[in-house]
PDB file of N, CA and C in Angstrom:
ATOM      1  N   UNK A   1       0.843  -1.178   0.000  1.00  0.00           N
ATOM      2  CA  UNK A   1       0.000   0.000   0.000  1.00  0.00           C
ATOM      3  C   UNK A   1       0.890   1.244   0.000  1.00  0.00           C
ATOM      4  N   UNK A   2       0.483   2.074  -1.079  1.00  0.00           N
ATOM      5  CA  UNK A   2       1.356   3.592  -0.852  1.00  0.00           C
ATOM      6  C   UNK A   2       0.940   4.313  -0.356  1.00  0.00           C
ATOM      7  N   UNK A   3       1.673   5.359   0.896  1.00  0.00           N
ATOM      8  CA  UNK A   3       1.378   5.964   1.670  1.00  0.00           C
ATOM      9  C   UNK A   3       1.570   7.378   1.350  1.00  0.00           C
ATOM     10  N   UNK A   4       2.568   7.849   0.400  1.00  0.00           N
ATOM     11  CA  UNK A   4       2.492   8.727  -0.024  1.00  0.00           C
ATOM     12  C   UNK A   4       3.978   9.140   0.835  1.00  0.00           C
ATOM     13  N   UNK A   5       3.906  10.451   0.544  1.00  0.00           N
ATOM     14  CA  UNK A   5       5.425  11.756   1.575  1.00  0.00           C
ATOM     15  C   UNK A   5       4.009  12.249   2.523  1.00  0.00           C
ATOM     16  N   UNK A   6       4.640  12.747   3.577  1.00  0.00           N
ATOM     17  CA  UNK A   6       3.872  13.858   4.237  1.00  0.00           C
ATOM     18  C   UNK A   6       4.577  15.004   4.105  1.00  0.00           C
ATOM     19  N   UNK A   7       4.085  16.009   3.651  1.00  0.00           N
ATOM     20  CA  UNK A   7       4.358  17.489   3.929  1.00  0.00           C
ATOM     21  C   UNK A   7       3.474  18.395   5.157  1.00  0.00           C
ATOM     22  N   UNK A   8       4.747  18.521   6.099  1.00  0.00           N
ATOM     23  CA  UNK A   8       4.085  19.021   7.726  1.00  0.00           C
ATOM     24  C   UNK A   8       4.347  20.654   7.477  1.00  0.00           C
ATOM     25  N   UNK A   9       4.942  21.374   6.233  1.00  0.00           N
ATOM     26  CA  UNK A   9       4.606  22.626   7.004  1.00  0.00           C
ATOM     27  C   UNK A   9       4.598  23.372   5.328  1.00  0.00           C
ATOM     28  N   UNK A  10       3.488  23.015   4.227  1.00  0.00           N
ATOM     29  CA  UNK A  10       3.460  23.598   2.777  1.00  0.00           C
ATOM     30  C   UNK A  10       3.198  24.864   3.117  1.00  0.00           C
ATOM     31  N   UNK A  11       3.000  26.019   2.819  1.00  0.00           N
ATOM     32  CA  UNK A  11       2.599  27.169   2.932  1.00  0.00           C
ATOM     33  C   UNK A  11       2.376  27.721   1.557  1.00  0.00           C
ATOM     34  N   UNK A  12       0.856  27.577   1.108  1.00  0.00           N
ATOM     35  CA  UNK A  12       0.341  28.218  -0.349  1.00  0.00           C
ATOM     36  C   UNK A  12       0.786  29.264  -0.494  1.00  0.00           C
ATOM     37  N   UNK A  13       1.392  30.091  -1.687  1.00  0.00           N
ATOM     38  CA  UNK A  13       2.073  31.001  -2.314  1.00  0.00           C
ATOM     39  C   UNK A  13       3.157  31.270  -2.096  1.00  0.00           C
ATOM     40  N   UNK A  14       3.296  30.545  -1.194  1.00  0.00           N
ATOM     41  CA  UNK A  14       4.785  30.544  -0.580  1.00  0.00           C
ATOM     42  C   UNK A  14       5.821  29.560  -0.882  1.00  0.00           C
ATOM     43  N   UNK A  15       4.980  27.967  -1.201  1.00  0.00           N
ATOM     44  CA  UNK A  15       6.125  27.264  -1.518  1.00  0.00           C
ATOM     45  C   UNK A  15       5.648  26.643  -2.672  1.00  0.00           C
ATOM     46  N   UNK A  16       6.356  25.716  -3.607  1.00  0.00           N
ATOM     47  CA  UNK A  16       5.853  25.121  -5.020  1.00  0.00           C
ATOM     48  C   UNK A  16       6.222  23.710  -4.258  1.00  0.00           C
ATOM     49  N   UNK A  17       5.311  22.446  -4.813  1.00  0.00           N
ATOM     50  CA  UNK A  17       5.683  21.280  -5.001  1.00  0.00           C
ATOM     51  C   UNK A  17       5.979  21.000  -6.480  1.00  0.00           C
ATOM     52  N   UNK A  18       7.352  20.747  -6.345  1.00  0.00           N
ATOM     53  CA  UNK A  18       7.897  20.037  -8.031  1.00  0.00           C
ATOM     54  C   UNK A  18       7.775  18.643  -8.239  1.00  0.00           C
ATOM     55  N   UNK A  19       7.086  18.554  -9.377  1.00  0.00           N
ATOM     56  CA  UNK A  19       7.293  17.479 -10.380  1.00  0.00           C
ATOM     57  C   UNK A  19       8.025  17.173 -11.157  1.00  0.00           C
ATOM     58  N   UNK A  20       8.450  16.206 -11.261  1.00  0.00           N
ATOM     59  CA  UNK A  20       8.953  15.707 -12.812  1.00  0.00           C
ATOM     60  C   UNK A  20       7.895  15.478 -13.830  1.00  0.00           C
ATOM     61  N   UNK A  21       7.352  15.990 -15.073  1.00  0.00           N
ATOM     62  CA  UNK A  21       6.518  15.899 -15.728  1.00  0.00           C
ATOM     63  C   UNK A  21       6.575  14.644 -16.420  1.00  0.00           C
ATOM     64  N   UNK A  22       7.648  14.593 -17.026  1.00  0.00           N
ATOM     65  CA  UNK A  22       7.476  13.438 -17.421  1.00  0.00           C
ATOM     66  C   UNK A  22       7.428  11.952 -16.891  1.00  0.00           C
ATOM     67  N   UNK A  23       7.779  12.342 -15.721  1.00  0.00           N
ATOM     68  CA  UNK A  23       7.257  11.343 -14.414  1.00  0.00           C
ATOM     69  C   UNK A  23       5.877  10.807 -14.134  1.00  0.00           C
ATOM     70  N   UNK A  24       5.538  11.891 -14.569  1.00  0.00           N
ATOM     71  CA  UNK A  24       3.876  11.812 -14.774  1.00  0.00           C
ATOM     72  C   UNK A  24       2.720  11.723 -15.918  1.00  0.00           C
ATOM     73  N   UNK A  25       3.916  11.615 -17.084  1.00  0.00           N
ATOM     74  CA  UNK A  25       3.128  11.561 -18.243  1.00  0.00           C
ATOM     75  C   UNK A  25       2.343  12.794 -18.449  1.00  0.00           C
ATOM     76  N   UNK A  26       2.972  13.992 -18.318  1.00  0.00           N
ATOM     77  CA  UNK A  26       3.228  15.740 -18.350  1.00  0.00           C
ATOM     78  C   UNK A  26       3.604  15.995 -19.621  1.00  0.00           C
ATOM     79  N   UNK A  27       4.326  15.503 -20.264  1.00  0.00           N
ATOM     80  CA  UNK A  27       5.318  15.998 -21.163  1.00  0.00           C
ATOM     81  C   UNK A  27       4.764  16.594 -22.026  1.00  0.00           C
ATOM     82  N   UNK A  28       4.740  17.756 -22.786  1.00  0.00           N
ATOM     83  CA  UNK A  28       4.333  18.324 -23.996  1.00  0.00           C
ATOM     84  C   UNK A  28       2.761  18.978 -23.587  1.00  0.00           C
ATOM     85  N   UNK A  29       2.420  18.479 -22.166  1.00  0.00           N
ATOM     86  CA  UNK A  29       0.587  19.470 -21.475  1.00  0.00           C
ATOM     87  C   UNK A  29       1.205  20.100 -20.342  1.00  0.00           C
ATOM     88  N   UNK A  30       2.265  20.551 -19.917  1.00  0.00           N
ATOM     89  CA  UNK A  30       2.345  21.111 -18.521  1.00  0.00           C
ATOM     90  C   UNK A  30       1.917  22.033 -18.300  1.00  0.00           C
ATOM     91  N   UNK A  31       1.462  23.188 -19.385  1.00  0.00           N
ATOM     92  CA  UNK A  31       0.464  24.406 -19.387  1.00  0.00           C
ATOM     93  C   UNK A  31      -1.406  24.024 -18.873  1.00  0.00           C
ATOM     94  N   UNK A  32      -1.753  22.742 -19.485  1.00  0.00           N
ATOM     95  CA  UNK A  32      -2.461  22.171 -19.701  1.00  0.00           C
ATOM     96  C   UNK A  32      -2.964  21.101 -18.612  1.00  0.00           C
ATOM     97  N   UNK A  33      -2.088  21.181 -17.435  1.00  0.00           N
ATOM     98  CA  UNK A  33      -2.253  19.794 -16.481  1.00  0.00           C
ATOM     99  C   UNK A  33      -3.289  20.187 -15.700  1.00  0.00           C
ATOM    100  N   UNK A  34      -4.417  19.204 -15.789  1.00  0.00           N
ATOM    101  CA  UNK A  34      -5.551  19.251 -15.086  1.00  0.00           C
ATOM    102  C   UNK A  34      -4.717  19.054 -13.185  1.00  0.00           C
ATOM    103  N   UNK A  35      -6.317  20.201 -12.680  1.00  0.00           N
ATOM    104  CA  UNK A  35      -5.680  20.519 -11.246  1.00  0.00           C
ATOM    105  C   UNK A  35      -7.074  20.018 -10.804  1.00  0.00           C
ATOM    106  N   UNK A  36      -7.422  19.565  -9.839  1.00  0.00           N
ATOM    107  CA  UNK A  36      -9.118  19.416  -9.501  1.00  0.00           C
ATOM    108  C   UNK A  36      -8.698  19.364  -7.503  1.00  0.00           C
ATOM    109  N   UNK A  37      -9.483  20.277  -6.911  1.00  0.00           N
ATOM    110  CA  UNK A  37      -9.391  20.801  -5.545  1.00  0.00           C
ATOM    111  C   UNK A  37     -10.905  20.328  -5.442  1.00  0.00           C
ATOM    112  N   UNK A  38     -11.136  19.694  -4.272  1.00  0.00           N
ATOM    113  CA  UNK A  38     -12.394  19.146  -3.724  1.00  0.00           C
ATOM    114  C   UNK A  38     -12.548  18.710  -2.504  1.00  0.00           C
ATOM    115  N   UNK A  39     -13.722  18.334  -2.118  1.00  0.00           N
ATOM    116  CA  UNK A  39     -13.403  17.243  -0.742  1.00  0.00           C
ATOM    117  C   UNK A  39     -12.837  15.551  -0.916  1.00  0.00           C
ATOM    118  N   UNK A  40     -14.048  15.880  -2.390  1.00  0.00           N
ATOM    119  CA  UNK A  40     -13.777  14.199  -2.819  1.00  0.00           C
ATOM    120  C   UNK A  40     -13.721  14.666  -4.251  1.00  0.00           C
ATOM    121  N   UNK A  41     -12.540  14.954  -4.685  1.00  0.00           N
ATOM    122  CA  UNK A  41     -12.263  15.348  -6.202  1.00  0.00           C
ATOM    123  C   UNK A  41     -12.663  13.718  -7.484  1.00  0.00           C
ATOM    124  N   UNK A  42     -12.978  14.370  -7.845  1.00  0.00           N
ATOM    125  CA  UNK A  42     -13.159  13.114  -9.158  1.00  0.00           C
ATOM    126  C   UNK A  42     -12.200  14.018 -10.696  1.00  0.00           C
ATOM    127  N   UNK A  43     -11.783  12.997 -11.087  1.00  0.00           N
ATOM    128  CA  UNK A  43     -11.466  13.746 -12.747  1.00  0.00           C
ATOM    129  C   UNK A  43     -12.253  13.203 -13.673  1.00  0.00           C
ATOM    130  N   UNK A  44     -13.008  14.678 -14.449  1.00  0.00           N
ATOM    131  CA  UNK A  44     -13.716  14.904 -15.499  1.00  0.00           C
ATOM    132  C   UNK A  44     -13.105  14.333 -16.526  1.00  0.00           C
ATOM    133  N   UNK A  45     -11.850  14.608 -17.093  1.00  0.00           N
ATOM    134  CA  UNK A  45     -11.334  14.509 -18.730  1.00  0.00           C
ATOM    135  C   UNK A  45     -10.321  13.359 -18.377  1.00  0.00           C
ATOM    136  N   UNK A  46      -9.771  12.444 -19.414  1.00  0.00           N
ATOM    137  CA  UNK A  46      -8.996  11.495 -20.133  1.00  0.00           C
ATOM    138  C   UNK A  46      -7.823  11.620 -19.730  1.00  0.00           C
ATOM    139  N   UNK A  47      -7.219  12.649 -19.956  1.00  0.00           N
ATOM    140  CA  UNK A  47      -5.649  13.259 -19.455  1.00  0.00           C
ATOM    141  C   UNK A  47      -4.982  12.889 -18.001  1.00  0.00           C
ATOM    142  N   UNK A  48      -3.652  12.915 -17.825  1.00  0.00           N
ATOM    143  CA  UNK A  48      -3.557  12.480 -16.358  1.00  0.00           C
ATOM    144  C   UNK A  48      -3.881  13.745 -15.650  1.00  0.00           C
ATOM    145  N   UNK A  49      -4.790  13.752 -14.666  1.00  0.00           N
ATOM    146  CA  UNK A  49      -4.352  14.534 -13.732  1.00  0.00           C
ATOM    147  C   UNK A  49      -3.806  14.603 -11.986  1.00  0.00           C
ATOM    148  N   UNK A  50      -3.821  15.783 -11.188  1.00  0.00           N
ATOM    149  CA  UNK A  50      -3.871  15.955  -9.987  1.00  0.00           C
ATOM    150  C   UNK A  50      -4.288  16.237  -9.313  1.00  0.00           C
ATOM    151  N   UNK A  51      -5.452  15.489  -8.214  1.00  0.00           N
ATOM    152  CA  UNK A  51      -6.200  15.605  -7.692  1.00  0.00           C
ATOM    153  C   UNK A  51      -5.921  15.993  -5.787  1.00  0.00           C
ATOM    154  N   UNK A  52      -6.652  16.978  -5.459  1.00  0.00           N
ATOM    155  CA  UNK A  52      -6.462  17.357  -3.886  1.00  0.00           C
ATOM    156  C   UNK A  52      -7.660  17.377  -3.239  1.00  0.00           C
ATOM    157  N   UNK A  53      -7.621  16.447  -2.374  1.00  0.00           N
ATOM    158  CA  UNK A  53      -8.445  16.401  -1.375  1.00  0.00           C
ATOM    159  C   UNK A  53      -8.562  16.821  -0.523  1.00  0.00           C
ATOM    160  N   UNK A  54      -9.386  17.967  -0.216  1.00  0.00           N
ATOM    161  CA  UNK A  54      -9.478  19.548   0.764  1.00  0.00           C
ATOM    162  C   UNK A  54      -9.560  18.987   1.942  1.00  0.00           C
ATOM    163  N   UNK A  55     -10.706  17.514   1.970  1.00  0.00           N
ATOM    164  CA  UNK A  55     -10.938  17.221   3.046  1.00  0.00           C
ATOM    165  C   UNK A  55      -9.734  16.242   3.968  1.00  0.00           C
ATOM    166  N   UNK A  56      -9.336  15.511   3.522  1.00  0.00           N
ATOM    167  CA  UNK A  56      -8.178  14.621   3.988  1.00  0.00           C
ATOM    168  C   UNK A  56      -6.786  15.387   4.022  1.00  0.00           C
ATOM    169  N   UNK A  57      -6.388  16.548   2.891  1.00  0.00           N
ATOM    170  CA  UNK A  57      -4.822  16.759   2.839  1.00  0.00           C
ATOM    171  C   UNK A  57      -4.275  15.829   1.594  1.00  0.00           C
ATOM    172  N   UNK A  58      -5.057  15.145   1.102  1.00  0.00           N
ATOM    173  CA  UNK A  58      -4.190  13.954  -0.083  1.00  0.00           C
ATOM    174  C   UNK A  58      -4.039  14.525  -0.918  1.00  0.00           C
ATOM    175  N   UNK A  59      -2.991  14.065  -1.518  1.00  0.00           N
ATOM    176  CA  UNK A  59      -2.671  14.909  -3.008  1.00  0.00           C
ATOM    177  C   UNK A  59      -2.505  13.562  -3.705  1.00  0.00           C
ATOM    178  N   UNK A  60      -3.081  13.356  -4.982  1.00  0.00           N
ATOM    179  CA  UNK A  60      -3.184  12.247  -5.585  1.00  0.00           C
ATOM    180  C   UNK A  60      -2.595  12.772  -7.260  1.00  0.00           C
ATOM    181  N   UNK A  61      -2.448  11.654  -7.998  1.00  0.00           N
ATOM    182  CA  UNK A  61      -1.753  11.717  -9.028  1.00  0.00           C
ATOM    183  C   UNK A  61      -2.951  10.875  -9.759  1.00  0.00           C
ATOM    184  N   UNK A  62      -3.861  10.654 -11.420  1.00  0.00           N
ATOM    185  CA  UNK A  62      -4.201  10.001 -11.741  1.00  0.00           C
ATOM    186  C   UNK A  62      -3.581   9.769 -13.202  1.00  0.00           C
ATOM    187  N   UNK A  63      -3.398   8.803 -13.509  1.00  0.00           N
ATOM    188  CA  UNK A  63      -2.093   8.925 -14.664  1.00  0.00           C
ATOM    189  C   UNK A  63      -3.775   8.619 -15.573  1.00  0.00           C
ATOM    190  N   UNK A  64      -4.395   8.306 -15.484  1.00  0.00           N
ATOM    191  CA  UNK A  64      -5.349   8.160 -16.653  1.00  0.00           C
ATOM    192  C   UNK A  64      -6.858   8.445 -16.375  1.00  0.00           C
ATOM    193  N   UNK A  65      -6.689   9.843 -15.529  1.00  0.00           N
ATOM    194  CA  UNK A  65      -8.216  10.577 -16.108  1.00  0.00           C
ATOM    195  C   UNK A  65      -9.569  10.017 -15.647  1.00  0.00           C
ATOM    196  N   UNK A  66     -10.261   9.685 -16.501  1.00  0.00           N
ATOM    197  CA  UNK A  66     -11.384   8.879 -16.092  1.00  0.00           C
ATOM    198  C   UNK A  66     -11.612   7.654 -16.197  1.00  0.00           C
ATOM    199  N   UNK A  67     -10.782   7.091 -16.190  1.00  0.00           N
ATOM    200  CA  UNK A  67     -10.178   5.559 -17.144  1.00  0.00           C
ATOM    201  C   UNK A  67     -10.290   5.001 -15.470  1.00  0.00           C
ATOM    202  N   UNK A  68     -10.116   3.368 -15.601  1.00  0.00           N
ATOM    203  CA  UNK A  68     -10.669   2.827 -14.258  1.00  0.00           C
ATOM    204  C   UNK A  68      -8.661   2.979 -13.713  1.00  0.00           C
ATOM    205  N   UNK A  69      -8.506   2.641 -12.693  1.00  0.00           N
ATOM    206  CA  UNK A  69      -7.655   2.709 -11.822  1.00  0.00           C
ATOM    207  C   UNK A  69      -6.411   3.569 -11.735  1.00  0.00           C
ATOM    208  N   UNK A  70      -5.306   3.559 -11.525  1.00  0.00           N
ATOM    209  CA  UNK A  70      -4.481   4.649 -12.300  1.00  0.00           C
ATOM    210  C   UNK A  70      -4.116   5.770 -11.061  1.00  0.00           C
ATOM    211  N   UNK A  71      -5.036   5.697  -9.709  1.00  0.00           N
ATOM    212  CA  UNK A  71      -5.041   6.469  -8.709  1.00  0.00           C
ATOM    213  C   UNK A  71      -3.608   6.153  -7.737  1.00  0.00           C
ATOM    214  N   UNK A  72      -2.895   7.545  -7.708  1.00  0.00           N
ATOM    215  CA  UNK A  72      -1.361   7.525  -7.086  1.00  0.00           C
ATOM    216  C   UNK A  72      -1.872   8.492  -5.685  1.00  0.00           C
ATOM    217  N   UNK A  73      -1.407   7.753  -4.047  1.00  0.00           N
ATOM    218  CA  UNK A  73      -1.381   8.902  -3.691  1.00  0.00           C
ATOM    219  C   UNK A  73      -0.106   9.360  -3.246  1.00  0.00           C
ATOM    220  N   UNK A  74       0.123  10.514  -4.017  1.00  0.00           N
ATOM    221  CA  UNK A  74       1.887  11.345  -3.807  1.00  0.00           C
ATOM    222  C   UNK A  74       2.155  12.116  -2.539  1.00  0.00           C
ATOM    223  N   UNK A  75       0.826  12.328  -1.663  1.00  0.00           N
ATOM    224  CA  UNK A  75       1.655  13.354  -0.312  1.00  0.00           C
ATOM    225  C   UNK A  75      -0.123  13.533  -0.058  1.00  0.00           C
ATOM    226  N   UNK A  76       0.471  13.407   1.764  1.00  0.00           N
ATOM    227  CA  UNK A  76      -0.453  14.096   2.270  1.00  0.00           C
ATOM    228  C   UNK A  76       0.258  15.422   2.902  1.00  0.00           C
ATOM    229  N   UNK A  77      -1.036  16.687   2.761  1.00  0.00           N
ATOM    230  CA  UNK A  77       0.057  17.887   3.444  1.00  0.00           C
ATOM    231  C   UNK A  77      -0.969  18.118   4.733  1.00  0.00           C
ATOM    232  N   UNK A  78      -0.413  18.043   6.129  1.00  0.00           N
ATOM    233  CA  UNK A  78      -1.031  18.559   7.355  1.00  0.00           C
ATOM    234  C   UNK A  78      -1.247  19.677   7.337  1.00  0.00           C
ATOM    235  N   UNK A  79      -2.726  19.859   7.663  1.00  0.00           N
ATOM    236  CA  UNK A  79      -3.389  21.200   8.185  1.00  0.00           C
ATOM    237  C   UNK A  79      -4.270  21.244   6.722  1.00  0.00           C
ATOM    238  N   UNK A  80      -3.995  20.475   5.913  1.00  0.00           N
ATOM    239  CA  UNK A  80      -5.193  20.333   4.776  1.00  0.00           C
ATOM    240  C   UNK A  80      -5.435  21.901   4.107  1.00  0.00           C
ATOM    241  N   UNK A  81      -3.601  22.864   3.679  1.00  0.00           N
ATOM    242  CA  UNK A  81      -3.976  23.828   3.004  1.00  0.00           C
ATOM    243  C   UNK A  81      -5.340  23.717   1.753  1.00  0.00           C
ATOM    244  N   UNK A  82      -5.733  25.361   1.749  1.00  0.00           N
ATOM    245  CA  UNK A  82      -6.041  25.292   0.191  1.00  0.00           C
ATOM    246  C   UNK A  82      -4.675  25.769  -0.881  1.00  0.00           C
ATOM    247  N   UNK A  83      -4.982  24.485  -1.644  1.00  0.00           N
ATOM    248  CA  UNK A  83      -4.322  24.070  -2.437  1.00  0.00           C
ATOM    249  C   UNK A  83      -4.877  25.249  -4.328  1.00  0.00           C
ATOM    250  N   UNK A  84      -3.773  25.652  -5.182  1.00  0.00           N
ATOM    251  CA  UNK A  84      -4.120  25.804  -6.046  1.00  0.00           C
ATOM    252  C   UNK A  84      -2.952  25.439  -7.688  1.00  0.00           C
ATOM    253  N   UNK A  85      -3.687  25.128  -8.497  1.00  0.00           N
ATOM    254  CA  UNK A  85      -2.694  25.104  -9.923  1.00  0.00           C
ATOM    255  C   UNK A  85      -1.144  25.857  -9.428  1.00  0.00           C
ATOM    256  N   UNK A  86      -1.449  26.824  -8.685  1.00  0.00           N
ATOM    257  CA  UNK A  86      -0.282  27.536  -9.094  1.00  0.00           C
ATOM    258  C   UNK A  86       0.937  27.475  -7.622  1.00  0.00           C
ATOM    259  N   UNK A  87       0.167  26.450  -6.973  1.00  0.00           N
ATOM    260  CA  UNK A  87       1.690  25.837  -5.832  1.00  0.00           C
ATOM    261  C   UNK A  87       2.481  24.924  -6.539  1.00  0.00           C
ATOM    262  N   UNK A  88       2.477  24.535  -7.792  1.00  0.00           N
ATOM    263  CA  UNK A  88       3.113  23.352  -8.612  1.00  0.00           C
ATOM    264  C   UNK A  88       3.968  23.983  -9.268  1.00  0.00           C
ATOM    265  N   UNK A  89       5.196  23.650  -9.440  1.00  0.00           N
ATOM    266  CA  UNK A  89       6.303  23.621 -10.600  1.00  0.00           C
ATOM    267  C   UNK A  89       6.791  22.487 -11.638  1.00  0.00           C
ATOM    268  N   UNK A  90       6.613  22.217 -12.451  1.00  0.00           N
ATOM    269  CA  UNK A  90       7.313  21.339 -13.456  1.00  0.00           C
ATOM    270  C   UNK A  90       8.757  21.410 -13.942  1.00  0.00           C
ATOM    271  N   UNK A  91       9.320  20.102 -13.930  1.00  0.00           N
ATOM    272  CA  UNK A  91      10.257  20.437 -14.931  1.00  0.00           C
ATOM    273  C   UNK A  91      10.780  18.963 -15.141  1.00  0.00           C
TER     274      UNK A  91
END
């Protein structure tokens, strides 16, 4: 079972979590990478995206969209910031 990283002290606008894009099957959409913030986020479109769960703190990875399984979870962050597109960096 994956447990993910914990992040104990993120601070929105203040700090970026980096990716490797192509880690994630990013490559050539990183303008484009679906972000979905919820309690219980679901992804709408096909594409991989990254999903945050407002209510838990999870930050999840879905490498395939709406497609059945595919669900990564990459970090929980304590204190369950709000999370947005623009705490992420690629490269």
């Amino acid at each position: 079972m994956n447990t993910g990283d914990t992040l104990l002290d993120f601070t929105p606008g203040e700090d970026r979590i980096q990716l490797n894009a192509a880690a994630f099957g990013l490559t050539g959409v990183v303008a484009g990478v679906t972000f979905l913030s919820a309690d219980i986020p679901q992804p709408v479109t096909a594409p991989p995206t990254l999903l945050y769960s407002a209510a838990t703190g999870g930050l999840f990875h879905d490498a395939n969209g709406t497609g059945d399984g595919g669900l990564t979870l990459l970090a929980t962050l304590a204190g369950r910031p709000t999370l947005s597109a623009a705490d992420f960096a690629f490269y």
